[in-house]
N, C-alpha and C. Protein backbone atom coordinates (compact mmCIF):
# COMPACT_ATOMS: atom_id res chain seq x y z
N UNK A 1 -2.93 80.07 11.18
CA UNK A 1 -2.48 79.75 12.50
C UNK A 1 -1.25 78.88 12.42
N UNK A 2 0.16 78.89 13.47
CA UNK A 2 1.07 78.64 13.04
C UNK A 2 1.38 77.37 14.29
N UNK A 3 1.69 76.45 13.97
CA UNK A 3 1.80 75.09 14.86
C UNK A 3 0.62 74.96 15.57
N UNK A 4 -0.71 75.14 14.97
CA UNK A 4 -1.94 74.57 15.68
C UNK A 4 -2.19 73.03 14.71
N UNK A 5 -0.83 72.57 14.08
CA UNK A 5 -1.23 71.22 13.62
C UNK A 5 -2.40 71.28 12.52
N UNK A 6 -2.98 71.71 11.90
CA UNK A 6 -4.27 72.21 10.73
C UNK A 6 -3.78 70.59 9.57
N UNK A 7 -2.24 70.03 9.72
CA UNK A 7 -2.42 68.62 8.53
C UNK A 7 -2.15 69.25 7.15
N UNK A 8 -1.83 70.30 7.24
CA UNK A 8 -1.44 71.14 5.98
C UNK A 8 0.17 70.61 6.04
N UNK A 9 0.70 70.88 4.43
CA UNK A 9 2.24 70.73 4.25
C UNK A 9 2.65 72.18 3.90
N UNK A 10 3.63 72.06 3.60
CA UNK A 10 3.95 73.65 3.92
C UNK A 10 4.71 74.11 1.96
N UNK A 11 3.58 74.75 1.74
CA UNK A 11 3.33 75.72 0.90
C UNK A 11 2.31 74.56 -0.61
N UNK A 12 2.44 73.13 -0.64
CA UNK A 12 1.68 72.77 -1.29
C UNK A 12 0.43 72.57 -0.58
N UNK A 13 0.07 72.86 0.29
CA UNK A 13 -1.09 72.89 0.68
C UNK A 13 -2.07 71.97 1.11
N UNK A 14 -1.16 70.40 0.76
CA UNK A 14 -1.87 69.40 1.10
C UNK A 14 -2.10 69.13 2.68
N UNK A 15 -3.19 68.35 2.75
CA UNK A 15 -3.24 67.27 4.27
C UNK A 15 -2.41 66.05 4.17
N UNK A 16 -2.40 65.94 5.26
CA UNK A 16 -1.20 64.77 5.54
C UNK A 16 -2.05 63.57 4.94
N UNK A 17 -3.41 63.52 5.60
CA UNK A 17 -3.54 62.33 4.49
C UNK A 17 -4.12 62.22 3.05
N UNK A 18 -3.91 63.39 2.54
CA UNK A 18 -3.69 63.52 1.07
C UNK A 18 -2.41 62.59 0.30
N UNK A 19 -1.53 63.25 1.39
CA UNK A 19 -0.06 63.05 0.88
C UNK A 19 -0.03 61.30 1.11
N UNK A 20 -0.73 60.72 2.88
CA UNK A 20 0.12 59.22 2.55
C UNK A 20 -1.15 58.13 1.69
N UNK A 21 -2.49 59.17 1.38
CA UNK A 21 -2.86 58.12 0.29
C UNK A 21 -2.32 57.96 -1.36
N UNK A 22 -1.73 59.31 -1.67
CA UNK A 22 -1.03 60.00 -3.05
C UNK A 22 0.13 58.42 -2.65
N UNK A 23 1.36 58.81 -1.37
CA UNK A 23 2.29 57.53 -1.91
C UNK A 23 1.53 56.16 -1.60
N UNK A 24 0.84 55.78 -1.17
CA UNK A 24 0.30 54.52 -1.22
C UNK A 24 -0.29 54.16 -2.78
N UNK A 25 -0.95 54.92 -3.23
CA UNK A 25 -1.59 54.65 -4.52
C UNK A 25 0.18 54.70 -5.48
N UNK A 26 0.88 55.46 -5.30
CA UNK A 26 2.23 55.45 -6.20
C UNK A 26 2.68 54.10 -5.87
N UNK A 27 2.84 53.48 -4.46
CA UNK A 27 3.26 52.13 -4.06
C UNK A 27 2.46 50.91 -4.94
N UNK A 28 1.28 51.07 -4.85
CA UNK A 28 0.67 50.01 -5.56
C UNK A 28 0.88 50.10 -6.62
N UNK A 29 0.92 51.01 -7.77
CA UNK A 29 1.16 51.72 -9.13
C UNK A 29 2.42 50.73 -9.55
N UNK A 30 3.33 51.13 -8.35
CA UNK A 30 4.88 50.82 -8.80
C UNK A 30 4.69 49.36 -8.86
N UNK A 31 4.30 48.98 -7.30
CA UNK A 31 3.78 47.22 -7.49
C UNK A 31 3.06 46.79 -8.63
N UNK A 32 2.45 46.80 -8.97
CA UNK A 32 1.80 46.27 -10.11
C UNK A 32 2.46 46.47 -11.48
N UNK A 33 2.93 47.38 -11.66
CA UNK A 33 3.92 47.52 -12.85
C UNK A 33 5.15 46.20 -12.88
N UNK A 34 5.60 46.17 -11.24
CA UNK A 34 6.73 45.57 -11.15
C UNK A 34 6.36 43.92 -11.81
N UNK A 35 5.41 43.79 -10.76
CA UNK A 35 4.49 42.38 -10.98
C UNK A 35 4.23 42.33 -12.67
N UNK A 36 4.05 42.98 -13.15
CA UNK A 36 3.80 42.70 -14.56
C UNK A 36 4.91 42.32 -15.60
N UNK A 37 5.65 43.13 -15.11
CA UNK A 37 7.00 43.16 -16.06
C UNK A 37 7.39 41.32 -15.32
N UNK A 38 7.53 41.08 -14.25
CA UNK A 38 8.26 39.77 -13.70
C UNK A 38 6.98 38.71 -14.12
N UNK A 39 6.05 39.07 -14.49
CA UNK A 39 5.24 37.80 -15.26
C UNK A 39 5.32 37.58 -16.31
N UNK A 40 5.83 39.48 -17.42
CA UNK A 40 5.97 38.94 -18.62
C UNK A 40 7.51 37.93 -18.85
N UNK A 41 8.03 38.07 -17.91
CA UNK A 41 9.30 37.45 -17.71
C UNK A 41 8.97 36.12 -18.03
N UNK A 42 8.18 35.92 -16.50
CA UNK A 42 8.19 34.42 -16.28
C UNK A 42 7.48 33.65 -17.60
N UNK A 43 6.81 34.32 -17.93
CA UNK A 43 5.83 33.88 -19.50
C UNK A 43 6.88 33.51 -20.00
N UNK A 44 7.66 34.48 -20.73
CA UNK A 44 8.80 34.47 -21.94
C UNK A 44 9.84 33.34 -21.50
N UNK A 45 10.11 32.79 -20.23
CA UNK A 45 11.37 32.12 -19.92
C UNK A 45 10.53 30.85 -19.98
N UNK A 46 9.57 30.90 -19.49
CA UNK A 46 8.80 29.21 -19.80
C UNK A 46 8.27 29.49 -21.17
N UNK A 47 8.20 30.06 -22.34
CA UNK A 47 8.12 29.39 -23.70
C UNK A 47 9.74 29.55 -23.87
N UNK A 48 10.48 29.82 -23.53
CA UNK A 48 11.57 30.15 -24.52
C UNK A 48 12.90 28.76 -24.00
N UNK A 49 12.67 28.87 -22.01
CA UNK A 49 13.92 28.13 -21.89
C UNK A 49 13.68 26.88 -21.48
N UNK A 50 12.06 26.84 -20.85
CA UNK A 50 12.14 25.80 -20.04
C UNK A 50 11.04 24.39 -20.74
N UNK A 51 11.50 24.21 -21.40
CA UNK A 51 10.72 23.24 -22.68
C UNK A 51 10.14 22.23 -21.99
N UNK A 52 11.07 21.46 -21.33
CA UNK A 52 10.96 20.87 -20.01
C UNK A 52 9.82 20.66 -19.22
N UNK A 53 9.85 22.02 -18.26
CA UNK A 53 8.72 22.34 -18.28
C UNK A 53 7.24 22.43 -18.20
N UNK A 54 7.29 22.81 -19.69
CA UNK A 54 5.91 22.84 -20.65
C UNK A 54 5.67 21.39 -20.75
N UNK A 55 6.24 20.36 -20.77
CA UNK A 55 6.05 19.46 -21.64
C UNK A 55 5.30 18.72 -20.06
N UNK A 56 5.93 18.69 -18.97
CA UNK A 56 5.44 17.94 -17.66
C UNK A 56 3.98 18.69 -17.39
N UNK A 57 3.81 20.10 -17.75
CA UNK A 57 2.64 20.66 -17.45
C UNK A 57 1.46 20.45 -18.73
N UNK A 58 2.07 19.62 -19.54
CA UNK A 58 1.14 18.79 -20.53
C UNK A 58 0.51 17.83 -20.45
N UNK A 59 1.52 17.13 -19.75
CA UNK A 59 1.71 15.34 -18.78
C UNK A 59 0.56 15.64 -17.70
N UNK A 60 0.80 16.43 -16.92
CA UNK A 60 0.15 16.48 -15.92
C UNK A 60 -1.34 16.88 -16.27
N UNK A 61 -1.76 17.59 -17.31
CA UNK A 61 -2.95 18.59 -17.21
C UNK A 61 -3.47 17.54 -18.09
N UNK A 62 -3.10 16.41 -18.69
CA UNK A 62 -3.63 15.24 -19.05
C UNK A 62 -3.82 14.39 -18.06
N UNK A 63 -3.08 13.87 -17.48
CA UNK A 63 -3.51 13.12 -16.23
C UNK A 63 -4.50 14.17 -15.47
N UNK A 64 -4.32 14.85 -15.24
CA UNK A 64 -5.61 15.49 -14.38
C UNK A 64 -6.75 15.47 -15.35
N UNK A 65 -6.96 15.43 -16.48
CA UNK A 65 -8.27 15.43 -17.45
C UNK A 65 -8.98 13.90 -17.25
N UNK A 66 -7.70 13.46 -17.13
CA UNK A 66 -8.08 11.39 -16.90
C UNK A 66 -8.62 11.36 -15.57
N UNK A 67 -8.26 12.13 -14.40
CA UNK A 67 -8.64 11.94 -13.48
C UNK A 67 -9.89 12.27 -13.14
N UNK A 68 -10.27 13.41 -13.73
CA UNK A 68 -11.54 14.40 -13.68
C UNK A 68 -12.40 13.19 -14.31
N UNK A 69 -12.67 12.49 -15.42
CA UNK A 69 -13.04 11.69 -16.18
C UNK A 69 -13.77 10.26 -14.91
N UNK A 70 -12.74 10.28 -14.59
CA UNK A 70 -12.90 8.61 -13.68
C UNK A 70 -13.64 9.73 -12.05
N UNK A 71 -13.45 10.69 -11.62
CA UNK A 71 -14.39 10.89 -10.37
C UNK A 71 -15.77 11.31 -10.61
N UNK A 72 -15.68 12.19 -11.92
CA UNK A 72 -16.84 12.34 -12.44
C UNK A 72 -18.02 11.19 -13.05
N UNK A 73 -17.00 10.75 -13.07
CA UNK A 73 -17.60 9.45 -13.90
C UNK A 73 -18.47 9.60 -15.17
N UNK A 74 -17.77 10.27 -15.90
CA UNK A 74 -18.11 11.32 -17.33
C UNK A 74 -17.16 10.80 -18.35
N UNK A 75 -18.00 10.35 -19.39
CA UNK A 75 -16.93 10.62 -20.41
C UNK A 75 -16.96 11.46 -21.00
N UNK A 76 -15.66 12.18 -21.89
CA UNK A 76 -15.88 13.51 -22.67
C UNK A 76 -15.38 13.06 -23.80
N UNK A 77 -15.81 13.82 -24.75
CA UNK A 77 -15.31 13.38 -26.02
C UNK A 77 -14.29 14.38 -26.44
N UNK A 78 -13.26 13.71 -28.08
CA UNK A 78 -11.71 14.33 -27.78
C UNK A 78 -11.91 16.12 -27.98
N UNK A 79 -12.84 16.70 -28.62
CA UNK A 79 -13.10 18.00 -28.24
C UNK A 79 -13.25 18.91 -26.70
N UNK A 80 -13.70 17.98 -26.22
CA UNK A 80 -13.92 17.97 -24.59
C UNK A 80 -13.17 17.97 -23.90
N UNK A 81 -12.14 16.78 -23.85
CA UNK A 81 -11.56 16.65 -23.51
C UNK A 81 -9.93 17.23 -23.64
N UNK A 82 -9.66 18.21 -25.08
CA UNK A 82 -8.90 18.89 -25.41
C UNK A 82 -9.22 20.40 -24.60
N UNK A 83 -10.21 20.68 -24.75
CA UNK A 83 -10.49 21.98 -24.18
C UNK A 83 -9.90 22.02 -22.48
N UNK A 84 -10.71 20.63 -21.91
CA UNK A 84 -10.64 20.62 -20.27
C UNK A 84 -9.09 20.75 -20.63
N UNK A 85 -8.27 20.07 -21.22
CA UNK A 85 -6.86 19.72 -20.79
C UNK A 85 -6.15 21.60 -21.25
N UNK A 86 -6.51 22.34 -22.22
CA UNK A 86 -6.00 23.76 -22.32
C UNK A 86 -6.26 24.37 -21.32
N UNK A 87 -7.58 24.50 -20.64
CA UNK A 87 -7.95 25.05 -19.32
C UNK A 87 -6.82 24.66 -18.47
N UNK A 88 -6.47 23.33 -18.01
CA UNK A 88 -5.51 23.30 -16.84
C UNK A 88 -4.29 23.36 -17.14
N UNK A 89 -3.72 23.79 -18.80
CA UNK A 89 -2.39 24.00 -19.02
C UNK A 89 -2.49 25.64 -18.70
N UNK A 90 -3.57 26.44 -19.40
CA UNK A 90 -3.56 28.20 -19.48
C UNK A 90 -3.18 28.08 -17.26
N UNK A 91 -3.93 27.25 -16.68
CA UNK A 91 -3.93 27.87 -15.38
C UNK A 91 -2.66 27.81 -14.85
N UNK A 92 -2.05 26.18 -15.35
CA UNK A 92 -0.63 26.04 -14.70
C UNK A 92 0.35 26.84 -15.01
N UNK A 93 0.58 27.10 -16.31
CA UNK A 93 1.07 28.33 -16.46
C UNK A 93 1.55 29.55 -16.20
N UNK A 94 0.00 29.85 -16.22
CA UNK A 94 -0.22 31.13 -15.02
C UNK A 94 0.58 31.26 -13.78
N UNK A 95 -0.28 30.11 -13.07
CA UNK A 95 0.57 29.97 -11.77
C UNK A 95 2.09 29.88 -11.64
N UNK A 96 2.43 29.34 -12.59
CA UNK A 96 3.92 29.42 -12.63
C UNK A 96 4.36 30.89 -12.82
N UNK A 97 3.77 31.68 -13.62
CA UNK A 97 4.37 32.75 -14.04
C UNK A 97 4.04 34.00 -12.93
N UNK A 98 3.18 33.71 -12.22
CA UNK A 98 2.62 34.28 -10.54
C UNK A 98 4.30 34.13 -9.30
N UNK A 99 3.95 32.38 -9.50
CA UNK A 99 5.05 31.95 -8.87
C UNK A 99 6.80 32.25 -9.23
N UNK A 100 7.11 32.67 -10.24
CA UNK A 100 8.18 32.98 -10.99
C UNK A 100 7.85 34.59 -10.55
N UNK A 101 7.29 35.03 -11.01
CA UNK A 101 6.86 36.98 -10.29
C UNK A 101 7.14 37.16 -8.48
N UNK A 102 6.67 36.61 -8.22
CA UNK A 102 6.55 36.90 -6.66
C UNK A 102 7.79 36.39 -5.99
N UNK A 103 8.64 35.25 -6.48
CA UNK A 103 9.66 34.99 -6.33
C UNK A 103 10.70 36.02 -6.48
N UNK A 104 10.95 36.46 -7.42
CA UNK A 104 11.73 37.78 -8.25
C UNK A 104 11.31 38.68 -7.33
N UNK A 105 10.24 39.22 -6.84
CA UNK A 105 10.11 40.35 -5.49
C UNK A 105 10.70 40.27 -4.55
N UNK A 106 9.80 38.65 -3.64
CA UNK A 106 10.58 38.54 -2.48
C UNK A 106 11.99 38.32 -2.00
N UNK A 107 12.72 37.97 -3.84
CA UNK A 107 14.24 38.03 -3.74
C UNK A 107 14.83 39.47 -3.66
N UNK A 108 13.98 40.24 -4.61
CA UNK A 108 14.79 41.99 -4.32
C UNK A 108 14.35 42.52 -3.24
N UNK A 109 13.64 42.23 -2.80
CA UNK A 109 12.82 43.37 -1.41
C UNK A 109 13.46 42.53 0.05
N UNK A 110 14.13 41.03 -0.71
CA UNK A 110 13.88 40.43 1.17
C UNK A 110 12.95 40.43 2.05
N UNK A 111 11.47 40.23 1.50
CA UNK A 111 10.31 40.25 2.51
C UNK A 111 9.31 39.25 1.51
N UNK A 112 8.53 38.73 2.20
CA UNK A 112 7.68 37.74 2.03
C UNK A 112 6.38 38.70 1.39
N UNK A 113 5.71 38.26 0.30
CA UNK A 113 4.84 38.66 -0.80
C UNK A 113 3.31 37.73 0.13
N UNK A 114 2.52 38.71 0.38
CA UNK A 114 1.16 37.66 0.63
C UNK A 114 0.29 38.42 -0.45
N UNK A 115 -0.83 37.68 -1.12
CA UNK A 115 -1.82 38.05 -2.01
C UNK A 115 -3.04 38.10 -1.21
């Protein structure tokens, strides 16, 4: 039947919403690739340029171990207390390298990134 609308494309045979879940899944595909590549970025530029940095997110993830210490009102011993302090360097990190990614998007796309 010919313009009764049936959602078919014309000669691959798909439905229309074949086709806009196919580019949505390609959209996210592409997103996530993109996102990856701009984290391995942000990784590589904070070991490589920003020494800086690393060294305040050392400072800090120690003072936050001291702090955790005194609300808890816990002491940990220096095994303990080495571990807690890698935990909040691996996270800051991270976040930086999130924050360094999503930055790099919302600069090429001109639109605001929500998670």
């Amino acid at each position: 039947m010919k313009g009764k609308g049936n959602g078919s494309e014309k000669g691959g045979q798909v439905k229309n919403g074949q086709v806009d879940k196919r580019q949505h899944q390609k959209a996210e595909y592409d997103f996530d690739r993109t996102i990856r590549e701009y984290l391995r970025q942000g990784r590589e530029k904070l070991i490589k340029d920003l020494t800086g940095t690393r060294e305040a997110i050392k400072l800090i993830a120690n003072d936050k171990a001291r702090d955790f210490m005194l609300v808890t009102d816990r002491g940990l011993n220096k095994e303990e207390r080495d571990y807690l302090v890698e935990i909040i360097i691996s996270s800051m990190c991270q976040t930086f390298c999130y924050g360094y990614g999503i930055g790099k998007i919302e600069g090429k796309t001109n639109s605001r990134v929500y998670l």
